[in-house]
PDB file of N, CA and C in Angstrom:
ATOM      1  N   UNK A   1       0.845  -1.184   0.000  1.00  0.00           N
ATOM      2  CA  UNK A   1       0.000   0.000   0.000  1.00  0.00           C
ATOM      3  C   UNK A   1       0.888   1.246   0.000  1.00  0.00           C
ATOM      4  N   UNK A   2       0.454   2.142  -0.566  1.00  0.00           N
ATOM      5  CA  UNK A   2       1.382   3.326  -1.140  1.00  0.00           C
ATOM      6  C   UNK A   2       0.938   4.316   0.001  1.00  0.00           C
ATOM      7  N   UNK A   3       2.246   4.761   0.722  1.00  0.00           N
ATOM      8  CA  UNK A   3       1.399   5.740   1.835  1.00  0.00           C
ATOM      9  C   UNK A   3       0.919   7.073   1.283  1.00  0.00           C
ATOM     10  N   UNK A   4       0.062   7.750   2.291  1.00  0.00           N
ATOM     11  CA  UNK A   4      -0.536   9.043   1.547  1.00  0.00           C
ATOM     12  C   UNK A   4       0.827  10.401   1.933  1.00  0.00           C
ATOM     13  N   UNK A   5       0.521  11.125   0.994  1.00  0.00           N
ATOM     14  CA  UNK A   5       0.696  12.393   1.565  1.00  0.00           C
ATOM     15  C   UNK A   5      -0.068  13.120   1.135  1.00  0.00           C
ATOM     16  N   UNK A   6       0.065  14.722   2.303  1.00  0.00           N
ATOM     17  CA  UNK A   6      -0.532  15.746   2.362  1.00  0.00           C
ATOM     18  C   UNK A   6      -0.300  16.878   2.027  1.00  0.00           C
ATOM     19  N   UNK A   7      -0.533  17.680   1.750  1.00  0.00           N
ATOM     20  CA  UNK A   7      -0.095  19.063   1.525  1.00  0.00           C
ATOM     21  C   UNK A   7       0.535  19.963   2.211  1.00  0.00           C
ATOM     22  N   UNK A   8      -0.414  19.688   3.774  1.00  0.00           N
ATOM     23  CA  UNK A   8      -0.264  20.586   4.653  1.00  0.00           C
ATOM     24  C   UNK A   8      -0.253  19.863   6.628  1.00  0.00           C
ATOM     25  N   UNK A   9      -0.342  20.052   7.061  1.00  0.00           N
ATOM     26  CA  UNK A   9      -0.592  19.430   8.532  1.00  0.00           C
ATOM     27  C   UNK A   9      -1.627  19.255   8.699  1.00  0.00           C
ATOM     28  N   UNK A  10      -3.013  20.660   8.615  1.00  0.00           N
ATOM     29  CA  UNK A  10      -4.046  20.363   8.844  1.00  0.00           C
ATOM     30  C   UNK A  10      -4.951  19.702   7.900  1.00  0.00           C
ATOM     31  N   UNK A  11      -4.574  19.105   6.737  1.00  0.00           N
ATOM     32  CA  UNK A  11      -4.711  17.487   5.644  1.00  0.00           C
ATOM     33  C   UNK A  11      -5.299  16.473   6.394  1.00  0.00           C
ATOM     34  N   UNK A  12      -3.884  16.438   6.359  1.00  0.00           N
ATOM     35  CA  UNK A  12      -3.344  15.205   7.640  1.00  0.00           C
ATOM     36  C   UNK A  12      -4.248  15.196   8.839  1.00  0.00           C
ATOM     37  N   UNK A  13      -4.298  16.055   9.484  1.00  0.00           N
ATOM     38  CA  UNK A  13      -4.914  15.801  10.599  1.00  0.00           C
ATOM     39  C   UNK A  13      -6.541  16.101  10.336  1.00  0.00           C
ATOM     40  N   UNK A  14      -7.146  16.181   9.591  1.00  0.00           N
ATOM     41  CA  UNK A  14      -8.616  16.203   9.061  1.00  0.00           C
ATOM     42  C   UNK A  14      -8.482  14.427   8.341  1.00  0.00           C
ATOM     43  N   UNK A  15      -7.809  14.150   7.533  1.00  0.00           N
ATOM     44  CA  UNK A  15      -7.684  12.879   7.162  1.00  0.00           C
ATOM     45  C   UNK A  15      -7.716  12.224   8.339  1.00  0.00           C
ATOM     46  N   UNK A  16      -6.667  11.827   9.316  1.00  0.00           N
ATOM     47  CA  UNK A  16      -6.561  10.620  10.577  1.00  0.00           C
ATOM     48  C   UNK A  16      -7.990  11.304  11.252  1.00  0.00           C
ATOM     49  N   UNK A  17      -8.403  12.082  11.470  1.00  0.00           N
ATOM     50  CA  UNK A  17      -9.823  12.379  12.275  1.00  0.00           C
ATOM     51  C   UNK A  17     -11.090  11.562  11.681  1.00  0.00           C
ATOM     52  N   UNK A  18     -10.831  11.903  10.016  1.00  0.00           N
ATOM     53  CA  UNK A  18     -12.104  10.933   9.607  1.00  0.00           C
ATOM     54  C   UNK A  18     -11.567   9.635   9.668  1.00  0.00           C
ATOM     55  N   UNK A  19     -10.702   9.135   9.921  1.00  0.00           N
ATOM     56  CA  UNK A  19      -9.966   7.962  10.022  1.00  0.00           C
ATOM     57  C   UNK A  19     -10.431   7.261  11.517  1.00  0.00           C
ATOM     58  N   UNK A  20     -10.450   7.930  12.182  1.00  0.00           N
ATOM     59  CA  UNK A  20     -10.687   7.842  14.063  1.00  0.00           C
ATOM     60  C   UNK A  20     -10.080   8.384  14.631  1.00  0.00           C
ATOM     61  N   UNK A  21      -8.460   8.911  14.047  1.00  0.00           N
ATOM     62  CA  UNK A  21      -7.705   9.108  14.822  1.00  0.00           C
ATOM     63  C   UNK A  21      -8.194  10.908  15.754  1.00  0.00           C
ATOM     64  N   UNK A  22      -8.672  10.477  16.857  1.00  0.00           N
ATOM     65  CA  UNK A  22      -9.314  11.903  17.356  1.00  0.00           C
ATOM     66  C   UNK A  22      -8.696  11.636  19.105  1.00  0.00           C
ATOM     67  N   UNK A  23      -8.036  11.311  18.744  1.00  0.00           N
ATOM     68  CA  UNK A  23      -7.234  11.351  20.850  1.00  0.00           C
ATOM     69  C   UNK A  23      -6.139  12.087  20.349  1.00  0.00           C
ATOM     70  N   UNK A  24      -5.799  13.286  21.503  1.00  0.00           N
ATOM     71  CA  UNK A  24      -4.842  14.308  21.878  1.00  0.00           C
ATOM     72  C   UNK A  24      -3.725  13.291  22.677  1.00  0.00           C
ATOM     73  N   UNK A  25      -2.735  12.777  22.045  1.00  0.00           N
ATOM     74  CA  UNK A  25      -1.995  12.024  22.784  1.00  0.00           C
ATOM     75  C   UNK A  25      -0.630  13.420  23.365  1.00  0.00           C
ATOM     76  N   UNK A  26      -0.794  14.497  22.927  1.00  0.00           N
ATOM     77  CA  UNK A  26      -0.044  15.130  23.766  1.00  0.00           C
ATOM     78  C   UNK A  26      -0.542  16.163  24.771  1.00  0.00           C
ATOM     79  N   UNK A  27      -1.612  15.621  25.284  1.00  0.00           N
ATOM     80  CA  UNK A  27      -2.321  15.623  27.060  1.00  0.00           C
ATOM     81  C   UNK A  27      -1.450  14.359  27.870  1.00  0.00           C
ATOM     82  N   UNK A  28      -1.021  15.629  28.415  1.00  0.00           N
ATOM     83  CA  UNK A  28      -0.514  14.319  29.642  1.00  0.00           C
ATOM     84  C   UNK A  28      -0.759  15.367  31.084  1.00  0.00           C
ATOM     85  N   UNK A  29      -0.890  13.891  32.273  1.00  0.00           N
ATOM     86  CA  UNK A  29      -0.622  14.559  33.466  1.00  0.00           C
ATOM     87  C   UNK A  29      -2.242  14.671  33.679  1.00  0.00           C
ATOM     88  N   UNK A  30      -2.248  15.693  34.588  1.00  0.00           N
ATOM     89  CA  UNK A  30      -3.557  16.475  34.552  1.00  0.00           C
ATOM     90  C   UNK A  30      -4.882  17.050  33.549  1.00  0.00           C
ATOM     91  N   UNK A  31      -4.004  17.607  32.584  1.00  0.00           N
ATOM     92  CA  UNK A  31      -4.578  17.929  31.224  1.00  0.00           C
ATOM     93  C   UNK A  31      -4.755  16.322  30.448  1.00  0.00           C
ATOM     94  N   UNK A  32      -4.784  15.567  30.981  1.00  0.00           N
ATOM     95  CA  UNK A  32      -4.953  13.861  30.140  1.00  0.00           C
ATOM     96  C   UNK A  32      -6.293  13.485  31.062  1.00  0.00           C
ATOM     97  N   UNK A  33      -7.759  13.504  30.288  1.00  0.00           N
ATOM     98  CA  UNK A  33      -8.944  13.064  31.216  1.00  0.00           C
ATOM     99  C   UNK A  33      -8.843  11.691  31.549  1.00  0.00           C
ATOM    100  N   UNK A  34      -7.989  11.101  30.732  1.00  0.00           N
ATOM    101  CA  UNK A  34      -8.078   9.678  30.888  1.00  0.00           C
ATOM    102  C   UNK A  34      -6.417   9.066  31.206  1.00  0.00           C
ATOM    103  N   UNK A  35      -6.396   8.530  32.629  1.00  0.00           N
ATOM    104  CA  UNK A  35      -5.117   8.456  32.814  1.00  0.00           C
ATOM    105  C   UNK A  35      -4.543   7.621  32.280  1.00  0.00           C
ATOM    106  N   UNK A  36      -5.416   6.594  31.661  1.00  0.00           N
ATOM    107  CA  UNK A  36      -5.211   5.346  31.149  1.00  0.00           C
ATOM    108  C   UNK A  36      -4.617   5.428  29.466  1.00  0.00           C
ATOM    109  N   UNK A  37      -5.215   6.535  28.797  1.00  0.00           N
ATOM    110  CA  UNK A  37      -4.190   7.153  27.660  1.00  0.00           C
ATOM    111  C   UNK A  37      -3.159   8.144  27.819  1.00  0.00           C
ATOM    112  N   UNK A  38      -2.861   8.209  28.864  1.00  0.00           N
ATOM    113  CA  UNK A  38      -1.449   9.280  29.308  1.00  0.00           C
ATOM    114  C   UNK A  38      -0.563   8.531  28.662  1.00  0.00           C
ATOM    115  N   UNK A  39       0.319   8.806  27.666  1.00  0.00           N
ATOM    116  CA  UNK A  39       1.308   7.807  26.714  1.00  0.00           C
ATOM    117  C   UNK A  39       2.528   7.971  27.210  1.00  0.00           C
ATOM    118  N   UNK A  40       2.888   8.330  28.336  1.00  0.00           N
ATOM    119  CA  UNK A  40       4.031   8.867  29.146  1.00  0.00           C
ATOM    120  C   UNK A  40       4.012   7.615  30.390  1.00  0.00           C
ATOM    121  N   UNK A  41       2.747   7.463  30.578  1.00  0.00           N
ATOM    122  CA  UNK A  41       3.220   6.665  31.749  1.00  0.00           C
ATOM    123  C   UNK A  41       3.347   5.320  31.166  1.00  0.00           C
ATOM    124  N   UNK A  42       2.894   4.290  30.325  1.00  0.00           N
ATOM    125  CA  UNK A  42       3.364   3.126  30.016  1.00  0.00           C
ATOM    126  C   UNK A  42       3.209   3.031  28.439  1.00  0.00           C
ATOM    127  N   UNK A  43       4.381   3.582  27.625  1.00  0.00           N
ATOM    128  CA  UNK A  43       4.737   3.583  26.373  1.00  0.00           C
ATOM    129  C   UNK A  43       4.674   2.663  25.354  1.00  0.00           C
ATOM    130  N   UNK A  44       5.005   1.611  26.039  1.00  0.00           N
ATOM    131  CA  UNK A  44       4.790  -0.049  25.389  1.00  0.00           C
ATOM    132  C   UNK A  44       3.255  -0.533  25.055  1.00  0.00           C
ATOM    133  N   UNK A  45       2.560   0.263  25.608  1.00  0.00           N
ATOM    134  CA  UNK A  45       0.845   0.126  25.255  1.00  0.00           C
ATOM    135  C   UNK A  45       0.406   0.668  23.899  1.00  0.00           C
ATOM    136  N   UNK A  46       1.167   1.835  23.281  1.00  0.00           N
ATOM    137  CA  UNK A  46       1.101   2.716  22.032  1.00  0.00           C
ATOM    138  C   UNK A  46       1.613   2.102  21.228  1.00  0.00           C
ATOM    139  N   UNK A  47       1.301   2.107  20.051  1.00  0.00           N
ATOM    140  CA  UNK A  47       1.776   2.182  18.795  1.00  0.00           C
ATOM    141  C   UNK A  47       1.731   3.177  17.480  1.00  0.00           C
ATOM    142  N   UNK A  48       3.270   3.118  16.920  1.00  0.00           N
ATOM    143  CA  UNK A  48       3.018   4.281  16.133  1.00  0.00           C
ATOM    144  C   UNK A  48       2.596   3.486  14.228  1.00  0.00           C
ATOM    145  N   UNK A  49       1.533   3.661  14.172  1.00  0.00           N
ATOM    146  CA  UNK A  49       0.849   3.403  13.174  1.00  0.00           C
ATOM    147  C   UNK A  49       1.103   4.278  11.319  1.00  0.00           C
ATOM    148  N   UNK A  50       1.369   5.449  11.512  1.00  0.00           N
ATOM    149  CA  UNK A  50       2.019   5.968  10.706  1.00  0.00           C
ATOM    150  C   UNK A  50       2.405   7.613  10.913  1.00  0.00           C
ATOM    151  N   UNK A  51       3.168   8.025   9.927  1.00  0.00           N
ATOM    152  CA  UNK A  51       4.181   9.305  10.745  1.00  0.00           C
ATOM    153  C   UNK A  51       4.181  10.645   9.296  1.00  0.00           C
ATOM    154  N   UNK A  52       3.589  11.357   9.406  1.00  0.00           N
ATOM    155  CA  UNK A  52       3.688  12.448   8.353  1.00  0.00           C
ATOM    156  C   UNK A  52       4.545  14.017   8.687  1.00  0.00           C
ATOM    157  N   UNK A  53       5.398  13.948   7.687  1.00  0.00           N
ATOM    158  CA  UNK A  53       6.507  15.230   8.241  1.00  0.00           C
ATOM    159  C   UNK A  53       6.234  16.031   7.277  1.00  0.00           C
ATOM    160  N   UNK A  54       6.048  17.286   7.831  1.00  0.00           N
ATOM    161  CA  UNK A  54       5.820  18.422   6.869  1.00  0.00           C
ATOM    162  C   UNK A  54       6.712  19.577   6.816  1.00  0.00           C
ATOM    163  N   UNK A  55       7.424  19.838   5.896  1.00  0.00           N
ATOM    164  CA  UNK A  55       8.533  21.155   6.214  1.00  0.00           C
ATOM    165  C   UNK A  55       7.674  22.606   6.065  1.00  0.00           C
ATOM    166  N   UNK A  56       8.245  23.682   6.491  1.00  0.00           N
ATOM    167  CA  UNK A  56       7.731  24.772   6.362  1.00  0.00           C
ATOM    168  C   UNK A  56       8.281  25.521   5.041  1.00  0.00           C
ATOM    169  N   UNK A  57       7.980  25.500   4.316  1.00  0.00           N
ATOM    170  CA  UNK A  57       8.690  26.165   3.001  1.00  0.00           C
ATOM    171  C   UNK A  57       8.912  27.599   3.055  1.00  0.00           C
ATOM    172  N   UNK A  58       8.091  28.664   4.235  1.00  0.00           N
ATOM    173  CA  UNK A  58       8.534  30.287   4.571  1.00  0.00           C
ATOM    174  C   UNK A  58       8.808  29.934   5.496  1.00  0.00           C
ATOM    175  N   UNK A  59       8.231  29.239   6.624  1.00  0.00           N
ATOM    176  CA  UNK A  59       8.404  29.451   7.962  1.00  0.00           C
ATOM    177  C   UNK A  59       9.101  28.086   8.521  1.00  0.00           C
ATOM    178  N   UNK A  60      10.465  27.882   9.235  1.00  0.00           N
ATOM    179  CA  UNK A  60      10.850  26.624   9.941  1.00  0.00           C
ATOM    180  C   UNK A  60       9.935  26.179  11.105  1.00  0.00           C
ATOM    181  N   UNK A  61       9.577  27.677  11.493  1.00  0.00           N
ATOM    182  CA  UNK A  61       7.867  27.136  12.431  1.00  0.00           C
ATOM    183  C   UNK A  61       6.774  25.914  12.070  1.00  0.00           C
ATOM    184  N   UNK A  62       7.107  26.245  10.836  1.00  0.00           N
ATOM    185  CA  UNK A  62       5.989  25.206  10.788  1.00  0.00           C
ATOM    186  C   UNK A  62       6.655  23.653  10.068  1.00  0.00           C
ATOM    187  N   UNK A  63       7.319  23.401  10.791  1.00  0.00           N
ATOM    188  CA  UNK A  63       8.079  21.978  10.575  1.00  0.00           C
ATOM    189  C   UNK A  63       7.660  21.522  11.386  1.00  0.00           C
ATOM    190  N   UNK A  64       7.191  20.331  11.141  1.00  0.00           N
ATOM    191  CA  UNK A  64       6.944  19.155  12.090  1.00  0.00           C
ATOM    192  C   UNK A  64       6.151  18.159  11.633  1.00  0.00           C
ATOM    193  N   UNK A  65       6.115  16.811  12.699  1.00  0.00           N
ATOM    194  CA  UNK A  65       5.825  15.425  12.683  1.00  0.00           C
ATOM    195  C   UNK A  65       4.355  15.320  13.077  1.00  0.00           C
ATOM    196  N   UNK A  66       3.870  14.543  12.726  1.00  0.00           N
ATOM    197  CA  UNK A  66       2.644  14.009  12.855  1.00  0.00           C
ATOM    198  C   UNK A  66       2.471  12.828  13.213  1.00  0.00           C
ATOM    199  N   UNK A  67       2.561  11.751  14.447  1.00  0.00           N
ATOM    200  CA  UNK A  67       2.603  10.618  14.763  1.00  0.00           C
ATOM    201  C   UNK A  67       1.250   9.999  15.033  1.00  0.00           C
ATOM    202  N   UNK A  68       0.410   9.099  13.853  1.00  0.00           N
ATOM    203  CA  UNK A  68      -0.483   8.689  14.555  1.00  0.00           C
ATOM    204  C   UNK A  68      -0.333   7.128  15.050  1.00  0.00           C
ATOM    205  N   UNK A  69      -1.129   7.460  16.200  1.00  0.00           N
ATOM    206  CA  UNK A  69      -1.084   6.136  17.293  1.00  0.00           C
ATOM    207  C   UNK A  69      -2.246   5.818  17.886  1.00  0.00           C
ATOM    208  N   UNK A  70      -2.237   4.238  18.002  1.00  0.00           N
ATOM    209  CA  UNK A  70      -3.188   3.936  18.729  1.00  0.00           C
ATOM    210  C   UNK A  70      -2.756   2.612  19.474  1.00  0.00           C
ATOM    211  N   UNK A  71      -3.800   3.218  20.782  1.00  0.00           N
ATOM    212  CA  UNK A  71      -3.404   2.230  22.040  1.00  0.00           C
ATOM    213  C   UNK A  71      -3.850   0.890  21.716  1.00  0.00           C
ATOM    214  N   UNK A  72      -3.157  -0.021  22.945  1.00  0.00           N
ATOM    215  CA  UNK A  72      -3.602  -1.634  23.058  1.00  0.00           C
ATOM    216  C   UNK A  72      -5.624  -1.841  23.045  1.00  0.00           C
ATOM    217  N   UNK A  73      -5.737  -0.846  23.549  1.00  0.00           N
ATOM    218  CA  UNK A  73      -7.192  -0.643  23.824  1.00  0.00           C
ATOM    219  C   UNK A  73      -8.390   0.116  22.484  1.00  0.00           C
ATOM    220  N   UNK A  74      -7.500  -0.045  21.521  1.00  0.00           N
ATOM    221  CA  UNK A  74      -8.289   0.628  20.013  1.00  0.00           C
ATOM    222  C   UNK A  74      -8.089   2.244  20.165  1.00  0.00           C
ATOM    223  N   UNK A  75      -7.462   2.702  20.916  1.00  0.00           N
ATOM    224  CA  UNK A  75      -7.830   4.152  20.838  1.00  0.00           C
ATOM    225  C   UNK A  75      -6.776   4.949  19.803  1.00  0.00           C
ATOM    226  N   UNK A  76      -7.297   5.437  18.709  1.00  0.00           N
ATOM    227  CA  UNK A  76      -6.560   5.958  18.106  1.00  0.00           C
ATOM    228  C   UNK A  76      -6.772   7.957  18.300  1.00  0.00           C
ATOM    229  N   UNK A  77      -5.240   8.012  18.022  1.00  0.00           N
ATOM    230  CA  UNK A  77      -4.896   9.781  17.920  1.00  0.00           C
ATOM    231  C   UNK A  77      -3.474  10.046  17.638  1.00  0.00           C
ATOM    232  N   UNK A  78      -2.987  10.979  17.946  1.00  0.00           N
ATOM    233  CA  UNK A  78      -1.747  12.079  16.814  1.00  0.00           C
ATOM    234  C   UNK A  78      -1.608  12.365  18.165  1.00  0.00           C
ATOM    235  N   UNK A  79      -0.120  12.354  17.669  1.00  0.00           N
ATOM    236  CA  UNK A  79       0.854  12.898  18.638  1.00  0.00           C
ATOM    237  C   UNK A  79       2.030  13.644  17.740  1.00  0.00           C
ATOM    238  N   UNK A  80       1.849  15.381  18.092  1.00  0.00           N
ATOM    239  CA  UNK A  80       2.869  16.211  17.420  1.00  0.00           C
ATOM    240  C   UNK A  80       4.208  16.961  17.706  1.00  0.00           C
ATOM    241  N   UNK A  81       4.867  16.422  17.133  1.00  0.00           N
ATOM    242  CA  UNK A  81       6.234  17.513  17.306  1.00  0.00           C
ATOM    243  C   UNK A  81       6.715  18.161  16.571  1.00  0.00           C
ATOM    244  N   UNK A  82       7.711  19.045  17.247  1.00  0.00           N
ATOM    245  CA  UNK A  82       8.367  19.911  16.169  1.00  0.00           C
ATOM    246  C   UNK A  82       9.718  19.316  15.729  1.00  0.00           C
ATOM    247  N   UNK A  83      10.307  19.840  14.865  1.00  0.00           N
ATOM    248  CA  UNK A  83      11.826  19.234  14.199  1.00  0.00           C
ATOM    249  C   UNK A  83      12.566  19.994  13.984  1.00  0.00           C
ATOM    250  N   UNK A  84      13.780  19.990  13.985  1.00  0.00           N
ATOM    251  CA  UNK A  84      14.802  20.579  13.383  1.00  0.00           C
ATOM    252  C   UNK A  84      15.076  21.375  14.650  1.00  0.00           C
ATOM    253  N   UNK A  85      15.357  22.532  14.958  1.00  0.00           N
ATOM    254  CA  UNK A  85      14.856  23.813  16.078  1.00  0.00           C
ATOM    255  C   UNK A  85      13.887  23.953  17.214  1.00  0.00           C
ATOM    256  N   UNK A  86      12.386  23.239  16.861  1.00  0.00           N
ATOM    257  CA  UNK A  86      11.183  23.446  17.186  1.00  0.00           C
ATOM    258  C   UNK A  86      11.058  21.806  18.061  1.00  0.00           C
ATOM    259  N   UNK A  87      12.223  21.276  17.867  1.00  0.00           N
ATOM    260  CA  UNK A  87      11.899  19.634  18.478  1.00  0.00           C
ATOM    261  C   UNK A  87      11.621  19.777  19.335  1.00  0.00           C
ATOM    262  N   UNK A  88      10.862  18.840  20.608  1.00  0.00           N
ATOM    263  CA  UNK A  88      10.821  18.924  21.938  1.00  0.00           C
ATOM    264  C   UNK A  88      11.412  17.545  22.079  1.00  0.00           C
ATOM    265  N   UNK A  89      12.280  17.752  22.514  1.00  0.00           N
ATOM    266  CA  UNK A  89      13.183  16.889  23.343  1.00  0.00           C
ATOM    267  C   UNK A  89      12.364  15.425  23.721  1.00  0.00           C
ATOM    268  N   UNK A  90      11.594  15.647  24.896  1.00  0.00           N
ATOM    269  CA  UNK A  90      10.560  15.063  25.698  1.00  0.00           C
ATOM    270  C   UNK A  90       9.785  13.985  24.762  1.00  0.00           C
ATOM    271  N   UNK A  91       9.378  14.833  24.040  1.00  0.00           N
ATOM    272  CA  UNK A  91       8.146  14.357  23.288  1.00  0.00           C
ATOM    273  C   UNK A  91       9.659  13.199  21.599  1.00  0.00           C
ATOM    274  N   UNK A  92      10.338  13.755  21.589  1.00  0.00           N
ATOM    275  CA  UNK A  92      11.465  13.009  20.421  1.00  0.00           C
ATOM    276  C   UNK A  92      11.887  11.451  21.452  1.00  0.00           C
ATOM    277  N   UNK A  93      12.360  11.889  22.928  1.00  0.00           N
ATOM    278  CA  UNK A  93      12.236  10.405  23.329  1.00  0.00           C
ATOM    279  C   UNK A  93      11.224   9.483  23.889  1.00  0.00           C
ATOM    280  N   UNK A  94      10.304  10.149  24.135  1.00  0.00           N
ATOM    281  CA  UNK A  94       8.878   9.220  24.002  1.00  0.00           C
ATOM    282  C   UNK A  94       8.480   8.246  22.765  1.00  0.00           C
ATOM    283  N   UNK A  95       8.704   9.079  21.754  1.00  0.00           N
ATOM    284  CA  UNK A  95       8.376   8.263  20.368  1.00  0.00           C
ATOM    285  C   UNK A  95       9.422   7.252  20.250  1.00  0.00           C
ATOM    286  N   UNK A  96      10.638   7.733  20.586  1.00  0.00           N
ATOM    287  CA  UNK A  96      11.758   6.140  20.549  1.00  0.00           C
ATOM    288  C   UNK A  96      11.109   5.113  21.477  1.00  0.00           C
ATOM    289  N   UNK A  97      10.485   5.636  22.406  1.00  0.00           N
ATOM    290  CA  UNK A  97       9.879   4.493  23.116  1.00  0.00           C
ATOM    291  C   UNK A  97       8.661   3.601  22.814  1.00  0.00           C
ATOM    292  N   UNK A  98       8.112   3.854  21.636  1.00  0.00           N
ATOM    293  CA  UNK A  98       6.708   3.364  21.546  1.00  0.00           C
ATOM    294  C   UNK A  98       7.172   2.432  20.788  1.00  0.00           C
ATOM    295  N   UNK A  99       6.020   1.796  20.055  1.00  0.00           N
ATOM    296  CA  UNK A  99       6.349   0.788  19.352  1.00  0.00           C
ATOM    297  C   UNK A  99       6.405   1.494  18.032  1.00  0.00           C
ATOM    298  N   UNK A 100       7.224   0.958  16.733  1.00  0.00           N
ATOM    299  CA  UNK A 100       7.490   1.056  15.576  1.00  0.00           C
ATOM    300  C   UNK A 100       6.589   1.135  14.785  1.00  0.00           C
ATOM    301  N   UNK A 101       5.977   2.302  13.713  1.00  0.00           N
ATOM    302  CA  UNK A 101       5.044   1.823  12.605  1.00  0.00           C
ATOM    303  C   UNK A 101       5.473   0.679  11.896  1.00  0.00           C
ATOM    304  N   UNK A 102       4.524   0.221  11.625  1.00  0.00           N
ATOM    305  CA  UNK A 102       4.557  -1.485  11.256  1.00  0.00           C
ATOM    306  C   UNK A 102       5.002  -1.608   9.838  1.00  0.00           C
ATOM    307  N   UNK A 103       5.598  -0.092   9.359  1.00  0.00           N
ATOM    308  CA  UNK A 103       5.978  -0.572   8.087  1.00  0.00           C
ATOM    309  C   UNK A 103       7.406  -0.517   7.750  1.00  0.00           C
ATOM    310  N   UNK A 104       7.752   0.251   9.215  1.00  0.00           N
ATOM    311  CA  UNK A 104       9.430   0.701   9.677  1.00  0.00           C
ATOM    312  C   UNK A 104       9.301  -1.021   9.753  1.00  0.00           C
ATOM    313  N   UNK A 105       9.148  -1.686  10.405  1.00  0.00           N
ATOM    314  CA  UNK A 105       9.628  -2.547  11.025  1.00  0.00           C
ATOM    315  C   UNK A 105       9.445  -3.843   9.860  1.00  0.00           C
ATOM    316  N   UNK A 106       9.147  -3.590   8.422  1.00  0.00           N
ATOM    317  CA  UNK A 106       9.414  -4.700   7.872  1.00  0.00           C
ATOM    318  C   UNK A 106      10.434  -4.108   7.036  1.00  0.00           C
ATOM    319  N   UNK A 107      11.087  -2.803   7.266  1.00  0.00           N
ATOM    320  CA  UNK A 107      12.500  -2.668   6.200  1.00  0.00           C
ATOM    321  C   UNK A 107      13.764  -3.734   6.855  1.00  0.00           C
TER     322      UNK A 107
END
C-alpha cells in the first residue's frame, strides 16, 4: 500500500480524524482526562501506526511530525512535534519508546 501524503498538517490531521484518529496524545498529566491514555506513563501500550513530516517552506515554524497512534485498547490519535529547532526533546524520546510503525519494522 502506497502511503498518503498531504499538503499541509491540517490534511493530515482532518484525514486521521475521519480515520478515528481523534485522541490528543499530547495531554498528559492532569490535562490527560483519561489516565489510562497518558502515553508517558506506560509507552509499550502505544503504537506508532504511521508518521507524516511536513517542512515549512517560509516558515521553519511550521516543521513538524505528525505521529499517529493507537493504544492496546483501540484508541486511536496524533501525537505532534516539532523538528529541526522546534523539536521537543521530551516528546522526540517518548516516540523512541513506543512501538514502531509497522511498516518501519518490515524494512
Amino acid at each position: 500500500m502506497q502511503p498518503k501524503t498531504f499538503d499541509s498538517e491540517s490534511a493530515a490531521l482532518r484525514d486521521l480524524a475521519r480515520r478515528g484518529y481523534v485522541h490528543d496524545y499530547n495531554l498528559t498529566g492532569a490535562q490527560q482526562p483519561n489516565p489510562n491514555l497518558d502515553i508517558r506513563v506506560n509507552p509499550a501500550r502505544f503504537h506508532i501506526r504511521e508518521v507524516y513530516r511536513f517542512e515549512g517552506d517560509s516558515n521553519p515554524a511550521d516543521e513538524c511530525v505528525i505521529y499517529a497512534i493507537e493504544s492496546d485498547s483501540a484508541v486511536k490519535g496524533v501525537l505532534i512535534n516539532g523538528y529541526g529547532s522546534d523539536d521537543d526533546a521530551r516528546v522526540s524520546e517518548l516516540v523512541r519508546l513506543l512501538a514502531p510503525p509497522e511498516t518501519a519494522a518490515a524494512q
